[in-house]
Protein backbone atom coordinates (compact mmCIF):
# COMPACT_ATOMS: atom_id res chain seq x y z
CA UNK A 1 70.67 120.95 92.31
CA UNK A 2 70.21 123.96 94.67
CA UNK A 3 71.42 127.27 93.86
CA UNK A 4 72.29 129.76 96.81
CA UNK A 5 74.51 132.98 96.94
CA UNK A 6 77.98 132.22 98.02
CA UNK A 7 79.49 133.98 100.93
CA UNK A 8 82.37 136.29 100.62
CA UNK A 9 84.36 135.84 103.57
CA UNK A 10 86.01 132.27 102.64
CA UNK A 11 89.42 131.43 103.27
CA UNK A 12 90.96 130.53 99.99
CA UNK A 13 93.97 128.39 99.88
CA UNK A 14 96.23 127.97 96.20
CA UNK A 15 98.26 124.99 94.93
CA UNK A 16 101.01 126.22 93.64
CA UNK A 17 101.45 122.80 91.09
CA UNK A 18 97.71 121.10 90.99
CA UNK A 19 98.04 117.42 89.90
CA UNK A 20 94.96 116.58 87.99
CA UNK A 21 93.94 112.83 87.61
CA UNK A 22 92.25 112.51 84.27
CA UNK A 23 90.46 108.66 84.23
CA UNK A 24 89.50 107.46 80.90
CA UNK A 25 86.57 104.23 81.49
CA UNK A 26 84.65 101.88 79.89
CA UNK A 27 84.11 98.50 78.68
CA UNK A 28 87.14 96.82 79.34
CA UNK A 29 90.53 98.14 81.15
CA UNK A 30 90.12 102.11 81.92
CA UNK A 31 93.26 104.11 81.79
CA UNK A 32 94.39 106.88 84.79
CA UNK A 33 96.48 109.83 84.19
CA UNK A 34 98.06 112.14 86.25
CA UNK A 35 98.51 115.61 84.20
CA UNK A 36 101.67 117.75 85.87
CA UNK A 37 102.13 121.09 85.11
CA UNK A 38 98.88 122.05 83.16
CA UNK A 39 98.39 125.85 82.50
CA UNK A 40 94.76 125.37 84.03
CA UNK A 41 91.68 123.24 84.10
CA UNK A 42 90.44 124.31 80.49
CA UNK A 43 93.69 122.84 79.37
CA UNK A 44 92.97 119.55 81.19
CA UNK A 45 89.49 119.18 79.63
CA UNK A 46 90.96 119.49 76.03
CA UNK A 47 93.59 117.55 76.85
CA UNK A 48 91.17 114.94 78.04
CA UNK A 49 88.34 115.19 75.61
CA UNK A 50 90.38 114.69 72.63
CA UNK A 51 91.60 110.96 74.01
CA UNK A 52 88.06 110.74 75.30
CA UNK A 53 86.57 108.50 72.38
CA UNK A 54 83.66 107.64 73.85
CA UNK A 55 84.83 106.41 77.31
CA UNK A 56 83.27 107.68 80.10
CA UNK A 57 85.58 111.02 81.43
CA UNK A 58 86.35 111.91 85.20
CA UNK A 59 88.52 114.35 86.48
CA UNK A 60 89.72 115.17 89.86
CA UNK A 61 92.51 116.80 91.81
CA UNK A 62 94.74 115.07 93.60
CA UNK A 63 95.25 116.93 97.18
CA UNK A 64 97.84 115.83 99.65
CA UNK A 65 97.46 117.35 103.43
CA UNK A 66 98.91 115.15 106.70
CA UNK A 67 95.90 112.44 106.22
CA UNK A 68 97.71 111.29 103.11
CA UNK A 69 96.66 111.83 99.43
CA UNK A 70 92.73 112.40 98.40
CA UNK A 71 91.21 112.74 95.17
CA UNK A 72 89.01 115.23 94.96
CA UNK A 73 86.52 114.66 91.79
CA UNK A 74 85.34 117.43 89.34
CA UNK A 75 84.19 116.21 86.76
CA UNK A 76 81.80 112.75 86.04
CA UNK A 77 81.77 109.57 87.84
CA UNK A 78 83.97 108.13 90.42
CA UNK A 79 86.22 105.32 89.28
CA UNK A 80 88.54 105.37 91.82
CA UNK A 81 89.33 102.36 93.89
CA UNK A 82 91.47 101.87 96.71
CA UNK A 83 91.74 105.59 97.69
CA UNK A 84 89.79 108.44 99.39
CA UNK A 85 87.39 110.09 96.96
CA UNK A 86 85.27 113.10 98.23
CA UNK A 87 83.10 115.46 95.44
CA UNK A 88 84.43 118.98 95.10
């Protein structure tokens, strides 16, 4: 990992109603979950670590522009097949 100051003159952009995709892997059939309406990304973690049971846990945003729908991952490994992924 490198560390480096960040800039300060980024564009920011909001999502007014995130979708977070909360995959749930391991040996075996995974499960995939899209979370609506979450307060924030704290209450996607506990919702996820507390089904986690020892599967492996990845989280990412789903993000929809005019190329179609992408995942963008925040958290552990990429399970995603069949669609777009790109790291956050």
């Amino acid at each position: 990992m490198r560390v480096e100051p960040a800039l300060s003159h980024y564009s920011w952009a909001s999502v007014a109603e995130p979708v977070y995709v909360v995959e749930l892997g391991g040996s075996g059939a995974g499960e995939r979950w899209r979370l609506l309406d979450a307060e924030d990304i704290e209450d996607v973690l506990d919702w996820a670590r507390s089904r986690q049971r020892g599967r492996v846990l990845s989280i990412s945003l789903e993000h929809q522009d005019e190329y179609g729908t992408s995942m963008l991952r925040l958290l552990g490994p990429s399970q995603a097949t069949g669609v777009v992924s790109r790291t956050a």
